[in-house]
Protein backbone atom coordinates (compact mmCIF):
# COMPACT_ATOMS: atom_id res chain seq x y z
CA UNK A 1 8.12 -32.26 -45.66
CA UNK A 2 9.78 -35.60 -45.20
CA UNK A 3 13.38 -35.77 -44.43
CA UNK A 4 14.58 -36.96 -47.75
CA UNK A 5 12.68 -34.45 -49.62
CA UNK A 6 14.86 -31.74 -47.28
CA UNK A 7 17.50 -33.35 -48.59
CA UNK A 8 16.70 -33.33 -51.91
CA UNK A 9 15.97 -29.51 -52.05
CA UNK A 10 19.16 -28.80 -50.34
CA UNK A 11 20.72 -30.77 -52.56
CA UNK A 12 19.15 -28.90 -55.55
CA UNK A 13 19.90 -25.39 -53.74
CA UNK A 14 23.69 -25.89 -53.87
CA UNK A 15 23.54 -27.56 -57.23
CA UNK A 16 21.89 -24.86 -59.17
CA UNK A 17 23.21 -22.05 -57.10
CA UNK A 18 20.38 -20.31 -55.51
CA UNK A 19 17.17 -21.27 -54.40
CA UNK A 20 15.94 -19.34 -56.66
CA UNK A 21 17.21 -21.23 -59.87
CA UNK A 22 16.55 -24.57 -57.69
CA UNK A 23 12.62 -23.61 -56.95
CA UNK A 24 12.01 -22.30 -60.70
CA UNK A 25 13.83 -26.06 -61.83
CA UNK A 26 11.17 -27.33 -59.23
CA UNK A 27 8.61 -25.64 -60.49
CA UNK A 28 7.55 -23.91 -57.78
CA UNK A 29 5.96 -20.75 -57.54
CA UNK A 30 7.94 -17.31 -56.22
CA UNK A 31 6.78 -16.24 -52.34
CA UNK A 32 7.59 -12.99 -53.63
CA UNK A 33 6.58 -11.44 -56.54
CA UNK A 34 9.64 -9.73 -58.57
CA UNK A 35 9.64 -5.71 -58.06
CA UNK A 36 8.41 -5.90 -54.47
CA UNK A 37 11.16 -4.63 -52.60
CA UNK A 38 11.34 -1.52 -55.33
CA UNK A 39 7.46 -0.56 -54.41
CA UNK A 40 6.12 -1.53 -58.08
């Protein structure tokens, strides 16, 4: 990932919130699938 790009998703992070909310703007997929943690 190039610098700028860092930047960018930084950028998007704060802006939306979460990284969460800035990855689903992104489109990008989860690295964990909802309901792990809680064993379903």
């Amino acid at each position: 990932m190039d610098k700028l790009k860092q930047l960018e998703s930084f950028v998007a992070v704060v802006a939306r919130g979460s990284l969460t909310a800035a990855a689903k703007a992104e489109g990008v997929a989860p690295a964990i699938k909802p309901g792990f943690w809680q064993g379903r």
